[in-house]
C-alpha atoms as a PDB file:
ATOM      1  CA  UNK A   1      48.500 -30.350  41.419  1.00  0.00           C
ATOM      2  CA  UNK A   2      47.178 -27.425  39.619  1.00  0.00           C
ATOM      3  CA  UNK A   3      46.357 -26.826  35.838  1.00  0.00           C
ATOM      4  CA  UNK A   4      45.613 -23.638  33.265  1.00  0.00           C
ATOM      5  CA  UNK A   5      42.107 -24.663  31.991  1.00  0.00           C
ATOM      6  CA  UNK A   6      40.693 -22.803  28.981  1.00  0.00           C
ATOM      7  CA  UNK A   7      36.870 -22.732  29.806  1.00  0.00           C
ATOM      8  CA  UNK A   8      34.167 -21.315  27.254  1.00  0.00           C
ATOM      9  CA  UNK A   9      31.203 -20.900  29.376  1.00  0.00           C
ATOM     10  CA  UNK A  10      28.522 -20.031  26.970  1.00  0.00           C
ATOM     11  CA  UNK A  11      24.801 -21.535  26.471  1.00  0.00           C
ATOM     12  CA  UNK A  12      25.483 -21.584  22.389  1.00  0.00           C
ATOM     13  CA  UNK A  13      28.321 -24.161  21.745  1.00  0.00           C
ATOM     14  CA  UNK A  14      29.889 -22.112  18.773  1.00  0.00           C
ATOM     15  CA  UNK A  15      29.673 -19.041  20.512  1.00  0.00           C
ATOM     16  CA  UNK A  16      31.363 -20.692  23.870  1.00  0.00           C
ATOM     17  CA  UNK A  17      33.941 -21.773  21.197  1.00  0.00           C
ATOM     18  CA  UNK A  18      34.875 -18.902  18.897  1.00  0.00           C
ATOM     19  CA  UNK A  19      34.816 -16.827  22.905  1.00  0.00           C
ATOM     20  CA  UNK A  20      38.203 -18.995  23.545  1.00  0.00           C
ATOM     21  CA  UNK A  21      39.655 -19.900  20.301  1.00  0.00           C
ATOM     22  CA  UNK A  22      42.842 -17.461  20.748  1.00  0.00           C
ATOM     23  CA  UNK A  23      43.911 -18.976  23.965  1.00  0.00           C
ATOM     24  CA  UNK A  24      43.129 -22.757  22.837  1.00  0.00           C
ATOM     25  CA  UNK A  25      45.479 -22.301  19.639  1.00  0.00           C
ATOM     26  CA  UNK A  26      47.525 -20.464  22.488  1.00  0.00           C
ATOM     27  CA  UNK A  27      47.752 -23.936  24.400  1.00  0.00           C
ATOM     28  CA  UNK A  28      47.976 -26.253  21.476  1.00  0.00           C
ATOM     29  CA  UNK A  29      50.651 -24.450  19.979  1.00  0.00           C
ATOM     30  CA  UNK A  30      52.503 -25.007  23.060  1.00  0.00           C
ATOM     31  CA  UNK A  31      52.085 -28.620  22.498  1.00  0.00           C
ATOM     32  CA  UNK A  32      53.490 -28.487  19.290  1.00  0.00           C
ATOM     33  CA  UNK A  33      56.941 -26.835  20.871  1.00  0.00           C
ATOM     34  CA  UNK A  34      60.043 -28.862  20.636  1.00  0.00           C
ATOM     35  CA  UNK A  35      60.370 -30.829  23.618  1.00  0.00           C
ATOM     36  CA  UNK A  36      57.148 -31.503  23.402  1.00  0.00           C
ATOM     37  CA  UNK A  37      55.985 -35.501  22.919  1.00  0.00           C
ATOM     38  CA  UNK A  38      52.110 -35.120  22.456  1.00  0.00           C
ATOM     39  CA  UNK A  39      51.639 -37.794  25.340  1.00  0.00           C
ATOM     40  CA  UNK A  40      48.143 -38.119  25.533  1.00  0.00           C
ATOM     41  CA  UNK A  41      46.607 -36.604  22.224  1.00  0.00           C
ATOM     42  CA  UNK A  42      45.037 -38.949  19.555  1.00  0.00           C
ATOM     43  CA  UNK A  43      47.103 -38.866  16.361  1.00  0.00           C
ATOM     44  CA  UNK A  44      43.895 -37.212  14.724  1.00  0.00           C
ATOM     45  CA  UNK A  45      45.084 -34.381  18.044  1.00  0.00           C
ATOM     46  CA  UNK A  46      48.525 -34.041  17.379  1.00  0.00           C
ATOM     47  CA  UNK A  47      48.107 -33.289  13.540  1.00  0.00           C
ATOM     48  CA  UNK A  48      45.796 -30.348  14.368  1.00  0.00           C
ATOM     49  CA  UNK A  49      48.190 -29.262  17.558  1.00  0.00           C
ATOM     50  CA  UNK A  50      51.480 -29.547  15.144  1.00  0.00           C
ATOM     51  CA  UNK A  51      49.277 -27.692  12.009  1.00  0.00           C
ATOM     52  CA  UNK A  52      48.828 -24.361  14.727  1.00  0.00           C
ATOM     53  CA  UNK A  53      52.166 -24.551  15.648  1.00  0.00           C
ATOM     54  CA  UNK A  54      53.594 -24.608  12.246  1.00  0.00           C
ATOM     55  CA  UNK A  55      50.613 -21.491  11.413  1.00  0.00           C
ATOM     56  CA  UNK A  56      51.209 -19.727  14.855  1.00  0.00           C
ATOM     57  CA  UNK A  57      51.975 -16.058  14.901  1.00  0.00           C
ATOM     58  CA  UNK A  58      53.311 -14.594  18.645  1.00  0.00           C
ATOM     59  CA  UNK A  59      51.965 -11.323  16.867  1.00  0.00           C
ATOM     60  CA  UNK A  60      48.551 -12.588  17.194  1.00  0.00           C
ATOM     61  CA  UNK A  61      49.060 -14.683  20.490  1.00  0.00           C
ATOM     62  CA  UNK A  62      45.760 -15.045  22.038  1.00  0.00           C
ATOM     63  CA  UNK A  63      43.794 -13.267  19.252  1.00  0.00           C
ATOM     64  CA  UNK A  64      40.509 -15.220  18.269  1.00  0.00           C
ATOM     65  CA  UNK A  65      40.661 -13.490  14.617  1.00  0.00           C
ATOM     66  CA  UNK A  66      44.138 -15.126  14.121  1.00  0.00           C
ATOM     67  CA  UNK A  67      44.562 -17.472  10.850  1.00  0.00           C
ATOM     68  CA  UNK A  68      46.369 -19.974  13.315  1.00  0.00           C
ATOM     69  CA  UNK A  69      43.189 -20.495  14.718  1.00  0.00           C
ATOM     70  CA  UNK A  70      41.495 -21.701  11.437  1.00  0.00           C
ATOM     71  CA  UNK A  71      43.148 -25.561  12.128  1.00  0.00           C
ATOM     72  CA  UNK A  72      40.566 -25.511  15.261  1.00  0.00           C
ATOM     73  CA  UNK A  73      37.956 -27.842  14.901  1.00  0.00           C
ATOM     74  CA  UNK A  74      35.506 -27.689  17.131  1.00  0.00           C
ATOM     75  CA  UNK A  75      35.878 -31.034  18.467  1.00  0.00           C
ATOM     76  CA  UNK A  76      39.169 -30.658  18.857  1.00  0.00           C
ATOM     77  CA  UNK A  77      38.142 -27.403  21.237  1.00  0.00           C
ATOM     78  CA  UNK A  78      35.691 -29.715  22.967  1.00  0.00           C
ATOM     79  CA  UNK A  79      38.206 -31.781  24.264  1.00  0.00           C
ATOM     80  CA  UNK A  80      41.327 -29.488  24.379  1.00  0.00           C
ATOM     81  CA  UNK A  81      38.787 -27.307  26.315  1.00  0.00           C
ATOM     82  CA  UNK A  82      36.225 -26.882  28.697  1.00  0.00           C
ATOM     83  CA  UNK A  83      32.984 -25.614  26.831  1.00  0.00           C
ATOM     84  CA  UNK A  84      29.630 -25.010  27.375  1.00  0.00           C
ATOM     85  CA  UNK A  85      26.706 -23.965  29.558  1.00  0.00           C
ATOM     86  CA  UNK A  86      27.700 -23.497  33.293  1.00  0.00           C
ATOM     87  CA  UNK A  87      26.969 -27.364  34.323  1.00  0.00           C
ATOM     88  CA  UNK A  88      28.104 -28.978  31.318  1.00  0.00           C
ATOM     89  CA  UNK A  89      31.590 -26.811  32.389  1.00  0.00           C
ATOM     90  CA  UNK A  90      30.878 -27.240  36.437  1.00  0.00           C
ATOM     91  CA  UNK A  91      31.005 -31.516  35.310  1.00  0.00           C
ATOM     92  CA  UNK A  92      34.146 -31.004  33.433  1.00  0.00           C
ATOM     93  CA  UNK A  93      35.990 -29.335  35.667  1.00  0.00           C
ATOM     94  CA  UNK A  94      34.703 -31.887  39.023  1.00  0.00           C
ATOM     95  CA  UNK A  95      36.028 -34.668  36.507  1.00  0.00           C
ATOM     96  CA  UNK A  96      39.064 -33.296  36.627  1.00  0.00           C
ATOM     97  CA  UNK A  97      39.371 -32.325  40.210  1.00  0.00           C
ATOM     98  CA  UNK A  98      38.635 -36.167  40.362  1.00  0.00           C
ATOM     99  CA  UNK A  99      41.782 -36.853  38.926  1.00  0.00           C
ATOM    100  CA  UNK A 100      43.483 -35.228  41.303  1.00  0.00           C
ATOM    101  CA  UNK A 101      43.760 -31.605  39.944  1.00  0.00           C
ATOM    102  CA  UNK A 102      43.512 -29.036  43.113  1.00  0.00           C
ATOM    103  CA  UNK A 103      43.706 -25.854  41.957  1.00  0.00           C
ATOM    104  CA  UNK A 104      42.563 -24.507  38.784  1.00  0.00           C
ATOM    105  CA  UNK A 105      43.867 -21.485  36.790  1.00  0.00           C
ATOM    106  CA  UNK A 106      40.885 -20.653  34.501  1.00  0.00           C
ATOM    107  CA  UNK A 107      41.566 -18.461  31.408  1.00  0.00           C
ATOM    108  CA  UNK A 108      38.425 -17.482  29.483  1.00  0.00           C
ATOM    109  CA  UNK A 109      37.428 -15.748  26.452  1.00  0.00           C
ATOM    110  CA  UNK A 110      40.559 -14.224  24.090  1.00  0.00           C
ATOM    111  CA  UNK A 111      41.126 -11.423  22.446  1.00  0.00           C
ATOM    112  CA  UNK A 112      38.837  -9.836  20.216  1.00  0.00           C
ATOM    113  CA  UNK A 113      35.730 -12.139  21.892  1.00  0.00           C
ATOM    114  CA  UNK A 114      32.445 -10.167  20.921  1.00  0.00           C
ATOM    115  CA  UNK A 115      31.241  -7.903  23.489  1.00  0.00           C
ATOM    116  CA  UNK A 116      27.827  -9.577  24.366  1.00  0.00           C
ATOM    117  CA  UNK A 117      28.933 -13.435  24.354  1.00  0.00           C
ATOM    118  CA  UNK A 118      32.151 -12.491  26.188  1.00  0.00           C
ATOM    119  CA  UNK A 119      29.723 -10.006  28.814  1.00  0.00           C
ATOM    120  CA  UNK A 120      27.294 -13.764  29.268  1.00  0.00           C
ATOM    121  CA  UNK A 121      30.334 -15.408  29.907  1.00  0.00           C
ATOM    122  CA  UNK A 122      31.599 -13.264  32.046  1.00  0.00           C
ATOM    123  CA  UNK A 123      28.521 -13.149  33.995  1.00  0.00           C
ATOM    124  CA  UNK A 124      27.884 -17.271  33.796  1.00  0.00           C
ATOM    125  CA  UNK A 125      30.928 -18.258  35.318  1.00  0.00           C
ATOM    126  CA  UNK A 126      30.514 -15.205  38.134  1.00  0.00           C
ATOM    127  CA  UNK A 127      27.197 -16.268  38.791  1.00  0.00           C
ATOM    128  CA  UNK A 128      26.764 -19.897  37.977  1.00  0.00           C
ATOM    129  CA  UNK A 129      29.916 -21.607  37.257  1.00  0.00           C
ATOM    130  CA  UNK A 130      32.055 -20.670  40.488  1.00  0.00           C
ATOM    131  CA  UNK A 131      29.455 -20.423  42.795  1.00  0.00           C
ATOM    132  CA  UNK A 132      28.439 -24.304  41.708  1.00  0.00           C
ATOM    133  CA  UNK A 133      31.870 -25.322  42.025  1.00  0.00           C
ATOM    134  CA  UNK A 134      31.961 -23.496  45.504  1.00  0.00           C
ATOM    135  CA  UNK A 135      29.439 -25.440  46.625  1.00  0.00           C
ATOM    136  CA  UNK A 136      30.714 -28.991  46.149  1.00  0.00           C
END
């Protein structure tokens, strides 16, 4: 079984945030399409995933400057999410290769990330992050 994992691989939290908030209002608005039974989320969860579908804009899909993003809070990216430094994110994602998840499809920062936190994240999971997932 595979899954599309949103990971923020920063060593600031709000920076490994704001790097992927475009693509998790991206996800959670895809949640909030008809059809859609918000299995799983807390009620707390499906207020904020229903709040950026009702606010989402396909002109700003995957743009962290878009107002659909403002409903984000960031423990709602936390758990929607993977964020953090590399072995905070290296844990996550082994918890859910635990569960059963075999191949991962990892999308990282969003549009409009700035240049330097996007180039450390870029360079964590390169360096740290795959390599340490490699290895186990």
């Amino acid at each position: 079984m595979g899954a599309y994992v949103t990971v923020g691989c920063h060593p600031d939290l709000e920076s490994a945030r704001n790097l992927i908030s475009g693509a998790v209002a991206a996800f959670a608005h895809f949640s909030s399409m008809p059809g859609s039974t918000g299995a799983g989320l807390k009620a707390a969860d499906r207020e904020i995933v229903a709040e950026v579908g009702r606010r989402y804009d396909s002109n700003e899909h995957l743009r962290n400057t878009a107002a659909h993003t403002a409903p984000l809070e960031p423990e709602f990216v936390d758990r929607f999410a993977v964020v953090g430094p590399p072995d905070v994110c290296a844990e996550r994602l082994l918890g859910l290769a635990e569960l059963g998840i075999d191949r991962f499809i990892i999308t990282g920062p969003s549009f409009g990330a700035k240049g330097e936190d996007r180039r450390t994240a870029d360079e964590l999971v390169t360096k740290e992050l795959l390599p340490a997932l490699r290895s186990t």
